[in-house]
C-alpha atoms as a PDB file:
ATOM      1  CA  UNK A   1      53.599   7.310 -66.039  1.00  0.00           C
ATOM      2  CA  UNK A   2      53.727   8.771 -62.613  1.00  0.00           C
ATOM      3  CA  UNK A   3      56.921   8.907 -60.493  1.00  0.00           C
ATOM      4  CA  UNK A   4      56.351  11.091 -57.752  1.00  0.00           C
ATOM      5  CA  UNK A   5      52.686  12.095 -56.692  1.00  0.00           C
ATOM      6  CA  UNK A   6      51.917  14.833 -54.301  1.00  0.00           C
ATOM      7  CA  UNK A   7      48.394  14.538 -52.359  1.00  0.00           C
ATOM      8  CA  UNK A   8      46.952  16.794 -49.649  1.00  0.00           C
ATOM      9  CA  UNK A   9      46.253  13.135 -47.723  1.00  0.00           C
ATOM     10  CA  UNK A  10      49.556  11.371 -48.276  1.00  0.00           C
ATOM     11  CA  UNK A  11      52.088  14.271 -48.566  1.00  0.00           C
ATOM     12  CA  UNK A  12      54.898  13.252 -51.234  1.00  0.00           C
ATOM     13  CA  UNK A  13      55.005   9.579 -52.488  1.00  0.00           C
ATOM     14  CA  UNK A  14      57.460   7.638 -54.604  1.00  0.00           C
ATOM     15  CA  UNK A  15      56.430   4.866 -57.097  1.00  0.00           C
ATOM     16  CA  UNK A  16      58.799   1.827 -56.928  1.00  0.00           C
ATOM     17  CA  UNK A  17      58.299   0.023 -59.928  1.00  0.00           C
ATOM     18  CA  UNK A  18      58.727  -3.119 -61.517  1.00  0.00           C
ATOM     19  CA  UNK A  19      59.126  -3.797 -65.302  1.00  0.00           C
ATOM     20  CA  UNK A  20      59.088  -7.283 -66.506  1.00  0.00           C
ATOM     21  CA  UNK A  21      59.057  -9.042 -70.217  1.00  0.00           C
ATOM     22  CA  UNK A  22      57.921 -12.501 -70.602  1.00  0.00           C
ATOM     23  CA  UNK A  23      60.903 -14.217 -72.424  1.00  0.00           C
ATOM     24  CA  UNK A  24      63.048 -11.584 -70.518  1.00  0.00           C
ATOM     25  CA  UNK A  25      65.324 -13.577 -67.923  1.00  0.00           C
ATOM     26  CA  UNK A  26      65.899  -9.703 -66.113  1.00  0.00           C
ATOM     27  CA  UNK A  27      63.326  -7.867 -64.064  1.00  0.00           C
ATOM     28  CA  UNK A  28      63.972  -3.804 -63.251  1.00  0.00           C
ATOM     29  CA  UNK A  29      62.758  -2.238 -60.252  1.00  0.00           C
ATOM     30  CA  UNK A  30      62.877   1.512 -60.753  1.00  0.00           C
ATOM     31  CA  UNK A  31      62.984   3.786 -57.509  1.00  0.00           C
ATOM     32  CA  UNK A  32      62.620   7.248 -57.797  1.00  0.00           C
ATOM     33  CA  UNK A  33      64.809   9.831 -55.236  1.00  0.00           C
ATOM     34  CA  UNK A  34      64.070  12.812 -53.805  1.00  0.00           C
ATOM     35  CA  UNK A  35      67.140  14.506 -52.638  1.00  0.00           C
ATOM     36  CA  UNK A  36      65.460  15.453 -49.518  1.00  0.00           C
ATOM     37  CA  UNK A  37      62.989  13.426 -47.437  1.00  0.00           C
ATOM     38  CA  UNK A  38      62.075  11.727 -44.153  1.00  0.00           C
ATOM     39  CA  UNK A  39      64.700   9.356 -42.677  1.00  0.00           C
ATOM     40  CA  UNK A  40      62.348   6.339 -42.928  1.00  0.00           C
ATOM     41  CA  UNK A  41      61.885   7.024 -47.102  1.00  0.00           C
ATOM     42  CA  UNK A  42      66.039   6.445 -47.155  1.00  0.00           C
ATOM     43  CA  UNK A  43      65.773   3.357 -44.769  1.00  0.00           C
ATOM     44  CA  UNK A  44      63.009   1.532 -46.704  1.00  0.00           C
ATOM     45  CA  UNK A  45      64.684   1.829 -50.561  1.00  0.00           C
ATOM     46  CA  UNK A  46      67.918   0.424 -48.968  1.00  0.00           C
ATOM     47  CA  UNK A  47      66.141  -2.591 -47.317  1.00  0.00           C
ATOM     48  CA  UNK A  48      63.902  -3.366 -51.288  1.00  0.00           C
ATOM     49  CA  UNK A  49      67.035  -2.475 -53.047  1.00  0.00           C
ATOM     50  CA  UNK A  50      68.978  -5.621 -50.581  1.00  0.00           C
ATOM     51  CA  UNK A  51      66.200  -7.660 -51.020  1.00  0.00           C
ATOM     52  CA  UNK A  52      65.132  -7.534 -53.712  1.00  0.00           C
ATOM     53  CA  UNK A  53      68.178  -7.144 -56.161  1.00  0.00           C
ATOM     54  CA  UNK A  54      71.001  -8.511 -57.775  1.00  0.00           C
ATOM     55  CA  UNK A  55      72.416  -5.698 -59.077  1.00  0.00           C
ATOM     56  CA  UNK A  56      72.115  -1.909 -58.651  1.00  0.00           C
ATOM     57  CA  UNK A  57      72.451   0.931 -61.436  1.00  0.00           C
ATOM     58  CA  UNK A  58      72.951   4.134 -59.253  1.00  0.00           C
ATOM     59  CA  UNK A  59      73.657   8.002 -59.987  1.00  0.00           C
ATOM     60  CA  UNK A  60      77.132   8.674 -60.059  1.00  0.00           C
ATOM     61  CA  UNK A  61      77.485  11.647 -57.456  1.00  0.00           C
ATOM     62  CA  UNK A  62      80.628  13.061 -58.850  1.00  0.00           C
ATOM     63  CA  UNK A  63      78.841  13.984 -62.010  1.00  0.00           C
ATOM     64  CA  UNK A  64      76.450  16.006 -61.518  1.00  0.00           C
ATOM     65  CA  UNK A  65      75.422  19.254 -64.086  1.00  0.00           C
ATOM     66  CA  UNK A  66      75.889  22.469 -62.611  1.00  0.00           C
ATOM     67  CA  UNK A  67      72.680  22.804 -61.543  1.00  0.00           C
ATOM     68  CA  UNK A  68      72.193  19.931 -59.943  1.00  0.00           C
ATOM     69  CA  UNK A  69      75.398  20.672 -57.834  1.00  0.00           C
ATOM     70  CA  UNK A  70      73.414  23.923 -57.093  1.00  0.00           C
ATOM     71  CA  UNK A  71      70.766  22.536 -55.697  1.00  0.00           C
ATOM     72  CA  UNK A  72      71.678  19.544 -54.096  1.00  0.00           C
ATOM     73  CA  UNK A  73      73.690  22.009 -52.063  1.00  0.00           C
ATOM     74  CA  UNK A  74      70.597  24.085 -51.186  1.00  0.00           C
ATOM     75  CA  UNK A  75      68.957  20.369 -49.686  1.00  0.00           C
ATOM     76  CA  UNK A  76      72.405  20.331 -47.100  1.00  0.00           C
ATOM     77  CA  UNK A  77      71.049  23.556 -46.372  1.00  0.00           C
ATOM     78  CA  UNK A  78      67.949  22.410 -45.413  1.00  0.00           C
ATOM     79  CA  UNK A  79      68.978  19.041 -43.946  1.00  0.00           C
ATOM     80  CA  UNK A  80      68.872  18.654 -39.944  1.00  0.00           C
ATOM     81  CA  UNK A  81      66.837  21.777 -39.631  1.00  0.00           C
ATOM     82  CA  UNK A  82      64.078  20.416 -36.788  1.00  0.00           C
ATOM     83  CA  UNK A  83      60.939  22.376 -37.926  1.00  0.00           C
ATOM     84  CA  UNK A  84      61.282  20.299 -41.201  1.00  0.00           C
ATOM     85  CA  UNK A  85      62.208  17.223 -39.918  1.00  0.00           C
ATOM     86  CA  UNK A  86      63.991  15.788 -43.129  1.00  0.00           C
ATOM     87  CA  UNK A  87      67.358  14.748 -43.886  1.00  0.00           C
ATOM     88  CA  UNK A  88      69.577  14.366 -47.473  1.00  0.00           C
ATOM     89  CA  UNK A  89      69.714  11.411 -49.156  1.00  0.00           C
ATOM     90  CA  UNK A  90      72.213   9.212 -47.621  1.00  0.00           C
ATOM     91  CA  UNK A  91      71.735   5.912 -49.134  1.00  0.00           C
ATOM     92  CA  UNK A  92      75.322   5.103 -50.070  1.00  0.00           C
ATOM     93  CA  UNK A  93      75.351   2.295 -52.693  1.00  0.00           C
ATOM     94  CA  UNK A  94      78.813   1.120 -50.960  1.00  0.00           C
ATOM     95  CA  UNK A  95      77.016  -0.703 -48.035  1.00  0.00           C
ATOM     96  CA  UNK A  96      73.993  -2.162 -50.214  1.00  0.00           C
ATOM     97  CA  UNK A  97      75.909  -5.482 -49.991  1.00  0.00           C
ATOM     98  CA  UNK A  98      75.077  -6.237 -53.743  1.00  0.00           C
ATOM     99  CA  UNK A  99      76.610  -5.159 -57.010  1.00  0.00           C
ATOM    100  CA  UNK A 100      76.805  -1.885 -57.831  1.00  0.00           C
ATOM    101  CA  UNK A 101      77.632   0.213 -61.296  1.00  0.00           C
ATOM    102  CA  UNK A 102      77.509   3.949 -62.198  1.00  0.00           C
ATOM    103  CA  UNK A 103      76.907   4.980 -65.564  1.00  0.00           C
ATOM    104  CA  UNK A 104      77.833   8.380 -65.064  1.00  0.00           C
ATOM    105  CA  UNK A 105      81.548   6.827 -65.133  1.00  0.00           C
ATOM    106  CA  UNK A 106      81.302   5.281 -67.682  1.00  0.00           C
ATOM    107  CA  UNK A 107      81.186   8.445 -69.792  1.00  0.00           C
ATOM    108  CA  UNK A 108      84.500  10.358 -68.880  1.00  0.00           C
ATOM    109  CA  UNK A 109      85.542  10.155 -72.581  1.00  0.00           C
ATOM    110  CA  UNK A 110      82.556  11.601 -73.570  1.00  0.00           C
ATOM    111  CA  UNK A 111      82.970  14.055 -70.439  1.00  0.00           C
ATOM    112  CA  UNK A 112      86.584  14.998 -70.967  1.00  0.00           C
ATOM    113  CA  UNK A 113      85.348  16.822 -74.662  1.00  0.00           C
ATOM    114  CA  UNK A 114      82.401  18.676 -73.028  1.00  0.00           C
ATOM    115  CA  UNK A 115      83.603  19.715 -69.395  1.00  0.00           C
ATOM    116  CA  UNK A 116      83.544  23.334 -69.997  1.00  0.00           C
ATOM    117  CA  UNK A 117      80.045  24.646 -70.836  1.00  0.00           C
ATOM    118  CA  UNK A 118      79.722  27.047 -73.744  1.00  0.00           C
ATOM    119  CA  UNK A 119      79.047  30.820 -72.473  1.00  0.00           C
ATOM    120  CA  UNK A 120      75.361  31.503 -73.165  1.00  0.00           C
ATOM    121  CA  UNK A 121      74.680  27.700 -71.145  1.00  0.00           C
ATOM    122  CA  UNK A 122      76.970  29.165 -67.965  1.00  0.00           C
ATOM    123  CA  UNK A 123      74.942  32.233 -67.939  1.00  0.00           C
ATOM    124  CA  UNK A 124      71.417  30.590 -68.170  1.00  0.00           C
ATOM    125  CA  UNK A 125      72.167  28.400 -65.598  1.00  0.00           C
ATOM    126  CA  UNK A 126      73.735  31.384 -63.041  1.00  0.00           C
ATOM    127  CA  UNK A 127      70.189  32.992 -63.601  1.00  0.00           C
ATOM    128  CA  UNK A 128      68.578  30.082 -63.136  1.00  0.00           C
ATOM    129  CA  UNK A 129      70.009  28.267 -60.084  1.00  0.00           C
ATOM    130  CA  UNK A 130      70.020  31.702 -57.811  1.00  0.00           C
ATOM    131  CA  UNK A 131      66.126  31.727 -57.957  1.00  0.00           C
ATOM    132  CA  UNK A 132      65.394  28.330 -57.402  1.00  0.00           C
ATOM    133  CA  UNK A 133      67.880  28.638 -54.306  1.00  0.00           C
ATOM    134  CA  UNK A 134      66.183  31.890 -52.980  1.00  0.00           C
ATOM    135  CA  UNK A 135      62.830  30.244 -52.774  1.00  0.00           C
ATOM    136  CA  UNK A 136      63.826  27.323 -51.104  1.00  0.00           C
ATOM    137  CA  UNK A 137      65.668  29.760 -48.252  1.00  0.00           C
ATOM    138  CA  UNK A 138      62.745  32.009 -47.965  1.00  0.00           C
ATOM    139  CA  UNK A 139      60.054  29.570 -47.874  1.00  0.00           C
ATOM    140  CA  UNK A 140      61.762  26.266 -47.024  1.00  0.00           C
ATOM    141  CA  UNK A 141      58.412  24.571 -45.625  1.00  0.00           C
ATOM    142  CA  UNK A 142      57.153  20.988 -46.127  1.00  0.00           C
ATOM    143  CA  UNK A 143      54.634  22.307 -48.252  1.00  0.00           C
ATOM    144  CA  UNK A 144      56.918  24.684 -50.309  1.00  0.00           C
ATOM    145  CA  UNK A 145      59.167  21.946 -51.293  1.00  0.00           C
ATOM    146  CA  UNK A 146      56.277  19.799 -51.970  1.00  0.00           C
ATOM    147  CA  UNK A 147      54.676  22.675 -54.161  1.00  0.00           C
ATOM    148  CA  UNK A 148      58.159  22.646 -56.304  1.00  0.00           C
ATOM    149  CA  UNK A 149      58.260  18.389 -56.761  1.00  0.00           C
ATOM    150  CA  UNK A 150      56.522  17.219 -59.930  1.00  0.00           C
ATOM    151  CA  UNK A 151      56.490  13.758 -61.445  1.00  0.00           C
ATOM    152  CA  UNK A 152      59.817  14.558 -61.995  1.00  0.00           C
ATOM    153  CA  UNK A 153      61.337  15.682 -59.004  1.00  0.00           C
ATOM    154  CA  UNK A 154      62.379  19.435 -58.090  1.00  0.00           C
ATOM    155  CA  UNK A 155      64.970  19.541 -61.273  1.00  0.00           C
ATOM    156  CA  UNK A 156      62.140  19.266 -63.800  1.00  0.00           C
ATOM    157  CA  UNK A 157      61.151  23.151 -62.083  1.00  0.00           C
ATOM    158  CA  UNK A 158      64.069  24.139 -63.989  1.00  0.00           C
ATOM    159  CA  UNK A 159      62.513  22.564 -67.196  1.00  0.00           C
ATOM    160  CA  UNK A 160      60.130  25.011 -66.855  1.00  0.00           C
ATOM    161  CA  UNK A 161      61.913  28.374 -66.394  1.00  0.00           C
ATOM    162  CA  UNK A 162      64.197  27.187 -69.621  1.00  0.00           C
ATOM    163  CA  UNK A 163      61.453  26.966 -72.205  1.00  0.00           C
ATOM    164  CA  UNK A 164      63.659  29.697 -73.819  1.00  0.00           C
ATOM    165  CA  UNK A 165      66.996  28.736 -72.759  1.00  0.00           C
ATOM    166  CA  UNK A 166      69.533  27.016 -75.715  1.00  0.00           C
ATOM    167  CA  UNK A 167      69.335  23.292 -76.152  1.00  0.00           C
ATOM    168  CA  UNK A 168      71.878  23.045 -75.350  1.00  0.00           C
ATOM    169  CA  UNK A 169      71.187  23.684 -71.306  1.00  0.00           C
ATOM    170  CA  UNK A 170      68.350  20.802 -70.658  1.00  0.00           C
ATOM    171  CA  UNK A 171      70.826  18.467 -72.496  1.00  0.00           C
ATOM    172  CA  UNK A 172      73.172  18.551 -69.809  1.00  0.00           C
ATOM    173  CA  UNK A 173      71.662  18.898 -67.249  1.00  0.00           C
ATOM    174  CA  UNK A 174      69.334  15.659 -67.752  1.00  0.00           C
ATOM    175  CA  UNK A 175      69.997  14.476 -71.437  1.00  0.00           C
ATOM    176  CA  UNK A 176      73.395  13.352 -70.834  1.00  0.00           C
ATOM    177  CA  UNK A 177      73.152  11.497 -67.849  1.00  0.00           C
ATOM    178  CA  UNK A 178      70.032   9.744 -69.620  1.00  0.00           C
ATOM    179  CA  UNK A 179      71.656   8.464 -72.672  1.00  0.00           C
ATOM    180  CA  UNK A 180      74.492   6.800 -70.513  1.00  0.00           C
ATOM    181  CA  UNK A 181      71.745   5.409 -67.799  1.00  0.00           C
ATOM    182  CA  UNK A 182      69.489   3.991 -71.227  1.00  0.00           C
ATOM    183  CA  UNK A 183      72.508   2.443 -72.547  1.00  0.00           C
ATOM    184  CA  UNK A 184      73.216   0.535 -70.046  1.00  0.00           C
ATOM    185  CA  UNK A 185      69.433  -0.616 -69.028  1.00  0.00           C
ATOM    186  CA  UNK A 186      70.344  -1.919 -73.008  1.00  0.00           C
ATOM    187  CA  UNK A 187      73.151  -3.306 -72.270  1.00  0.00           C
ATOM    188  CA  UNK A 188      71.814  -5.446 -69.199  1.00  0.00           C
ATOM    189  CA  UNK A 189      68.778  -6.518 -71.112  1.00  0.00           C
ATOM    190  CA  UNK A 190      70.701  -7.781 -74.099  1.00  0.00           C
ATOM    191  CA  UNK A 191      74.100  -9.533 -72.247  1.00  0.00           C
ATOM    192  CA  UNK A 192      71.694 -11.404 -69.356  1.00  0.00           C
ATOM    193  CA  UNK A 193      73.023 -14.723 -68.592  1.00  0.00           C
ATOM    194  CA  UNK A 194      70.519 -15.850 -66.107  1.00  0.00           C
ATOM    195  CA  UNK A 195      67.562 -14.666 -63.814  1.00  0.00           C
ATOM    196  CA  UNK A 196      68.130 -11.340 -61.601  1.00  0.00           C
ATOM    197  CA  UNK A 197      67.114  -8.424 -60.692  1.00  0.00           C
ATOM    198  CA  UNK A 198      68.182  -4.710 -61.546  1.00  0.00           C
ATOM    199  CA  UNK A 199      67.491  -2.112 -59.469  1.00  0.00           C
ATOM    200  CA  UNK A 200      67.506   1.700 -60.969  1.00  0.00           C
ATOM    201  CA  UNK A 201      68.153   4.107 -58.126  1.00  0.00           C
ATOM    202  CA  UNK A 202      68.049   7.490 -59.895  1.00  0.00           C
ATOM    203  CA  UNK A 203      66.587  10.664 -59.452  1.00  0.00           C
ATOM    204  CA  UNK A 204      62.757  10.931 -60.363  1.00  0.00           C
ATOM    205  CA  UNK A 205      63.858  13.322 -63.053  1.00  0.00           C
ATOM    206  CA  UNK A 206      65.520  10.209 -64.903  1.00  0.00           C
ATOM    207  CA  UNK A 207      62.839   7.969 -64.454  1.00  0.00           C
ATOM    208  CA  UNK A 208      60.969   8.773 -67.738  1.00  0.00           C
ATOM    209  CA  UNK A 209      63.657   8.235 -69.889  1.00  0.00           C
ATOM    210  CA  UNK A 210      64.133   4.630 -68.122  1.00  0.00           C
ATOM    211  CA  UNK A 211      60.638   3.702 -68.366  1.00  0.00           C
ATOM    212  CA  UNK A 212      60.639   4.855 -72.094  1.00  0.00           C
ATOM    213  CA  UNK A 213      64.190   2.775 -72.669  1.00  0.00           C
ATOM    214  CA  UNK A 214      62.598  -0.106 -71.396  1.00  0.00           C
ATOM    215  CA  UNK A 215      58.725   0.235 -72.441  1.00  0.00           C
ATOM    216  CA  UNK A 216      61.160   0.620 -75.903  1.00  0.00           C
ATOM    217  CA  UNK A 217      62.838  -3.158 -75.370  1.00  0.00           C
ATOM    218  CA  UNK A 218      58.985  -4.678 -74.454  1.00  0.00           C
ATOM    219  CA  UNK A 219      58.894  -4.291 -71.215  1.00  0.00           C
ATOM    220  CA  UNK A 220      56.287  -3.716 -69.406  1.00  0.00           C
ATOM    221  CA  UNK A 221      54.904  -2.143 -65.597  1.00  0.00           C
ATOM    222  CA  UNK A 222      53.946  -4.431 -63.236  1.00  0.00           C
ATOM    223  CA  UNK A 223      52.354  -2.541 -60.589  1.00  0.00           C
ATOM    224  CA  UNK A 224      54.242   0.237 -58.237  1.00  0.00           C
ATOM    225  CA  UNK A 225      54.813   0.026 -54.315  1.00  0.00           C
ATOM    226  CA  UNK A 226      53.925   4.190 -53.488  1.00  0.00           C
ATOM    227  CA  UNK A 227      56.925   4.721 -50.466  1.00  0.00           C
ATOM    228  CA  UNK A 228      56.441   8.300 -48.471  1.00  0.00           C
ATOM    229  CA  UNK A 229      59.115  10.826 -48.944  1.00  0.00           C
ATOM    230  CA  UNK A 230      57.640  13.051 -46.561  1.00  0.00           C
ATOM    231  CA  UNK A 231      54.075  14.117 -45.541  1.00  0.00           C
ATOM    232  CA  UNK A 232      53.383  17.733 -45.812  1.00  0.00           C
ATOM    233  CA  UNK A 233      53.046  18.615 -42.124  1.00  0.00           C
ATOM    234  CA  UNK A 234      56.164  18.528 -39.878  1.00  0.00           C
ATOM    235  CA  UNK A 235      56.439  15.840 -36.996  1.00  0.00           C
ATOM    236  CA  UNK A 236      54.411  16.639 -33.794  1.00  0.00           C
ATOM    237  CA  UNK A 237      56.304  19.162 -31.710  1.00  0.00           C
ATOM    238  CA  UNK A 238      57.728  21.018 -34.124  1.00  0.00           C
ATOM    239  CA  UNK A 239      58.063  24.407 -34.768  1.00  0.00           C
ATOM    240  CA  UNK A 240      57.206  24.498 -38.364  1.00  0.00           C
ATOM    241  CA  UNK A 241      54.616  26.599 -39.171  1.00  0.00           C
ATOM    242  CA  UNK A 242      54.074  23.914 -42.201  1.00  0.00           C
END
């Protein structure tokens, strides 16, 4: 299943998207982030995500792996610069004016007994991040970043460039935050009381492990709404060389 596509014509897209069961009285609407995108991609999830949900499972931001810190970083970086025309996510789930939880809290015991990475992860991951970093200051263009975003988003680069690494590293840096955002898709399924809504808004590089929880409980796509995170050429009147 495809989460983020990236087309010559329509620049970088996100798939909303809906997965329903029959005899299931909940409904999950699953929307992809980029951590860097046009102001309007931002402004259009808030305004499905208010009306269209009851309830909102959202990435904790105060738990993010190491490299994610890294790079999220590297978008502030990035963000306000005119020739690109994009800003960093700033949805903030405190103002969606429906329910909110965070997985990612939910976790601390399980935090509290792995906060300090083994060695050999620390040093993968400090040989890792710099590189990813460098590119995006050297050759921070539209169609750089779009070159870098799979259907995974810009994290699942690292994936790549780790084929080697220990386990141990792509555990925490996605594996982690999965299991606690799975259990609690679970957990919503099984303890629904009546009809609503759940929306998922998560990085594209946890999307597959969503859609494989619930495809896992019978659930099932129901189509995809494809938003624009950004097109690959910069606004009119820029300076971007694109």
């Amino acid at each position: 299943m495809q989460f983020i596509e990236v087309t010559e014509a329509a620049g970088v897209r996100s798939a909303v998207t809906r997965f329903w069961r029959p005899d299931s009285r909940v409904r999950f609407l699953l929307c992809p982030m980029i951590h860097l995108a046009e102001p309007a991609f931002y402004r259009e999830v808030t305004a499905r995500l208010r009306r269209d949900c009851d309830l909102v499972v959202a990435e904790g931001s105060g738990d993010a792996a190491p490299a994610a810190d890294a790079l999220v970083a590297s978008y502030a970086r990035l963000d306000g610069r005119e020739r690109l025309g994009l800003v960093v996510q700033d949805i903030d789930p405190r103002t969606l004016g429906v329910p909110v939880i965070h997985p990612d809290l939910d976790g601390q015991e399980l935090q509290r007994g792995h906060r300090e990475p083994p060695l050999r992860e620390r040093v993968t991951l400090a040989a890792l991040v710099p590189a990813v970093l460098a590119g995006m200051r050297l050759f921070g263009t539209r169609r750089y970043l779009a070159r870098h975003l799979t259907t995974e988003d810009l994290l699942s680069r690292t994936e790549g460039r780790a084929q080697d690494a220990p386990p141990d590293v792509d555990d925490r840096v996605l594996g982690r935050r999965d299991r606690l955002l799975t259990e609690t898709l679970t957990r919503l399924h099984h303890t629904a009381t009546g009809p609503r809504t759940v929306g998922v808004l998560y990085g594209a590089a946890h999307m597959r492990a969503a859609a494989t929880a619930l495809t896992g409980l019978g659930y099932h796509a129901d189509g995809a709404d494809w938003l624009t995170v950004f097109t690959l050429d910069p606004p009119a009147g820029s300076d971007s060389p694109g």
